[in-house]
Protein backbone atom coordinates (compact mmCIF):
# COMPACT_ATOMS: atom_id res chain seq x y z
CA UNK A 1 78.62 99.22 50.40
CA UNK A 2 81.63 101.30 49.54
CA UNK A 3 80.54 103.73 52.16
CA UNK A 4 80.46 101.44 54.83
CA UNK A 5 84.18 99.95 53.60
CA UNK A 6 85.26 103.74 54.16
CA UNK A 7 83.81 104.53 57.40
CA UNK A 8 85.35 101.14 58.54
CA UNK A 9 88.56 102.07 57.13
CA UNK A 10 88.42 104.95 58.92
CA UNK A 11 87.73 103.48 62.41
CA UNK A 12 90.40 100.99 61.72
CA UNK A 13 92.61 103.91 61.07
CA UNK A 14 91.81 105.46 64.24
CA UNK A 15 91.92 102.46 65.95
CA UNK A 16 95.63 102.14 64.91
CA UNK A 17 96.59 106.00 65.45
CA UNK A 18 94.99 105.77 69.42
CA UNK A 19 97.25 101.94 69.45
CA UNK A 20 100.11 103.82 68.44
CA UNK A 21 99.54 106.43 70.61
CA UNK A 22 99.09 104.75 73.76
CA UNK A 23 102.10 102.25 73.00
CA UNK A 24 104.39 104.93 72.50
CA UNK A 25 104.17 106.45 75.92
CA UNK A 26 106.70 106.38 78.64
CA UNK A 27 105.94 103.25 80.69
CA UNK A 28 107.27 105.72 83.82
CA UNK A 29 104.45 108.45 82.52
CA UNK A 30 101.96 106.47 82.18
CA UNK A 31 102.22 104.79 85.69
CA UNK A 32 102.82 108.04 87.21
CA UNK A 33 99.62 109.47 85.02
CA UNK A 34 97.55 106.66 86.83
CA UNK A 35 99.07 107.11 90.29
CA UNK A 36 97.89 110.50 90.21
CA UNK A 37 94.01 109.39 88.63
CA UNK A 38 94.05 106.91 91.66
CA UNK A 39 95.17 109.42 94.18
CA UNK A 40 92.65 112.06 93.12
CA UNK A 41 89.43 109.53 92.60
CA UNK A 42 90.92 108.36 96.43
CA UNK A 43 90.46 111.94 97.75
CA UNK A 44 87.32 112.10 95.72
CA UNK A 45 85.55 109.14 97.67
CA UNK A 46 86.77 110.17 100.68
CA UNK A 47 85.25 113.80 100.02
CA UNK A 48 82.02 112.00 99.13
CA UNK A 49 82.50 110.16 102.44
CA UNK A 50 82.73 113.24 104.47
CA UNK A 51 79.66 115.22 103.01
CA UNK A 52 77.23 112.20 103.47
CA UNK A 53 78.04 112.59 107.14
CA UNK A 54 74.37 113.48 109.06
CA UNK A 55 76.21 115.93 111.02
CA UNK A 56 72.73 115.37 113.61
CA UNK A 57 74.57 111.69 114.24
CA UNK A 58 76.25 111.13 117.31
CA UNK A 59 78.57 109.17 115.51
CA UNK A 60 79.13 112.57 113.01
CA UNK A 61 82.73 113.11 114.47
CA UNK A 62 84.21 109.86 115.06
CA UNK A 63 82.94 109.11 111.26
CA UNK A 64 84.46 112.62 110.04
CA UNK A 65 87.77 111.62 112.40
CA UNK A 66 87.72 108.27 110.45
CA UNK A 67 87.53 109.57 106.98
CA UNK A 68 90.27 112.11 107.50
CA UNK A 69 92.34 109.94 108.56
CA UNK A 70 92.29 108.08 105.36
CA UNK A 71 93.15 110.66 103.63
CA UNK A 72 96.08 111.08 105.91
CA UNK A 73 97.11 107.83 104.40
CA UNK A 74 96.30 108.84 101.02
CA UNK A 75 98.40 111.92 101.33
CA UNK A 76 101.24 109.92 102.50
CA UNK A 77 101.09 107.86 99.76
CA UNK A 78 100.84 110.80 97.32
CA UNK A 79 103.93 111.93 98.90
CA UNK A 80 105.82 108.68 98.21
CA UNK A 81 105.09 108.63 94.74
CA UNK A 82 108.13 109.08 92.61
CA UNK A 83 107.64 112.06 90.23
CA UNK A 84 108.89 111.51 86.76
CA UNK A 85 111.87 114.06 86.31
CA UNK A 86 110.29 116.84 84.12
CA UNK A 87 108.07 116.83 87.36
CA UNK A 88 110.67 116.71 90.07
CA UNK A 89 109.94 120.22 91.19
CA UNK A 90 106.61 118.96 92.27
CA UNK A 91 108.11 116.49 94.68
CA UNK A 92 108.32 119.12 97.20
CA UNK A 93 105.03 120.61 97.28
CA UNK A 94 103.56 116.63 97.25
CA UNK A 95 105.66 116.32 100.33
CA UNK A 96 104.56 119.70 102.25
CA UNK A 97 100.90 118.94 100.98
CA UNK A 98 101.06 115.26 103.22
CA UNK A 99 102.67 117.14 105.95
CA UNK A 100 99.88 119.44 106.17
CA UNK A 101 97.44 117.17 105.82
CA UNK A 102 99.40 114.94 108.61
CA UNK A 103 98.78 118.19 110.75
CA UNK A 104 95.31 118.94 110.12
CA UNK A 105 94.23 115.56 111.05
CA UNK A 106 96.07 115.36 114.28
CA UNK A 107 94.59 118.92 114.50
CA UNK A 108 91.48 117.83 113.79
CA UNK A 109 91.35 114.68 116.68
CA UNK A 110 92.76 117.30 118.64
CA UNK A 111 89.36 119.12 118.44
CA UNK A 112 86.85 117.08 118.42
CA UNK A 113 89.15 115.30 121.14
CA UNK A 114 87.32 115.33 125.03
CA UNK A 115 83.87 115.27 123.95
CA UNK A 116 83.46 118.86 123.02
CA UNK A 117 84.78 120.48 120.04
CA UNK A 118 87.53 123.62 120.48
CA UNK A 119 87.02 125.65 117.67
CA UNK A 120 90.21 127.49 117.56
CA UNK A 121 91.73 124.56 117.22
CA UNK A 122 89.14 123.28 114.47
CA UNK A 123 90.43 126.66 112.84
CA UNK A 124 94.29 125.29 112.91
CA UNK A 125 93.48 122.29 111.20
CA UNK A 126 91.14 123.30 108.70
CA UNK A 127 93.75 125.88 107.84
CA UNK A 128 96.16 123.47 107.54
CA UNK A 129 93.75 121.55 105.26
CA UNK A 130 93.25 123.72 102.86
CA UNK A 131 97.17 124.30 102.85
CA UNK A 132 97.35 120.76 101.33
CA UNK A 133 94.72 120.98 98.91
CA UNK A 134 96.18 123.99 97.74
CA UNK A 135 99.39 122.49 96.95
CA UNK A 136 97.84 119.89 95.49
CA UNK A 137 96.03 122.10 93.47
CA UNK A 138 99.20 123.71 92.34
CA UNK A 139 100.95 120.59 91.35
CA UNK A 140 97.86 119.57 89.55
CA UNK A 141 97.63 122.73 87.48
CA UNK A 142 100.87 121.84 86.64
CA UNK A 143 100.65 118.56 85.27
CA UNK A 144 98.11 119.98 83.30
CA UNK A 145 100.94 122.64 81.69
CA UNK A 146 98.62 125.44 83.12
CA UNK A 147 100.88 128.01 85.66
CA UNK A 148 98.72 128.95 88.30
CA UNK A 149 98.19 132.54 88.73
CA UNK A 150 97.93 132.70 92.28
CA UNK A 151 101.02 130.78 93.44
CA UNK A 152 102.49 132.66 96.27
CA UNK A 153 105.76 131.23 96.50
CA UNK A 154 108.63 131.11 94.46
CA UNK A 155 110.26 127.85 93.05
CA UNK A 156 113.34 127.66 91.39
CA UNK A 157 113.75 126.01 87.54
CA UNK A 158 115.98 124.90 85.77
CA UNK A 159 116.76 126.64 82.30
């Protein structure tokens, strides 16, 4: 019996500790912590979206067309968020990464556009994609506290 009032001391204890924990967090973090978990399970059902495509469909590009441009919308809205300030610097990089996304869709209707596809111009845009997940990438590692190592640009800090 005495074992049992220990272990349920100790759950109780840890129950408290995680309360604590959780209640003591900055109501700005935490919203911005979720914004971000929405924005990336978002791209994530969007990415499902796109790979479940039968690309033998003759609906294949106008349902690839439609996906991306919800996550033209998603971008956009990643863009608006309002990054806490120890993560201001980010701002920037959430911006360019909705403007390249903005790009690579239009780039992308653009190509499949006159019912033929131009694959240079596939080329822009998917270059352009991967310009914006990169940067989201980046900002992610980031938030993380990680530095990426392969960050090809310089940004400025403050000391």
């Amino acid at each position: 019996m005495n074992r049992w009032k220990l272990i349920l001391k100790t759950n109780v204890i840890l129950l408290i500790v995680l309360l604590l924990t959780a209640c003591g967090e900055d109501p700005e973090i935490a919203q911005f912590r979720k914004s971000i978990d929405d924005f990336c399970t978002k791209i994530s059902e969007i990415d499902s979206g796109i790979n479940g495509i039968d690309a033998q469909s003759e609906n294949a590009a106008a349902e690839l067309l439609s996906y991306l441009d919800d996550l033209d919308i998603v971008f956009r809205a990643f863009a608006r968020l309002d990054f806490p300030d120890e993560f201001d610097y980010l701002e920037k990089l959430a911006d360019e990464s909705s403007q390249y996304m903005t790009e690579a869709v239009k780039s992308y209707h653009e190509a499949y556009g006159n019912n033929y596809y131009n694959e240079s111009t596939g080329e822009y845009a998917r270059q352009y994609y991967s310009r914006a997940y990169k940067r989201v990438q980046i900002i992610i590692s980031f938030l993380h506290g990680d530095t990426p190592n392969d960050v090809d640009f310089s940004m400025e800090t403050e000391n």
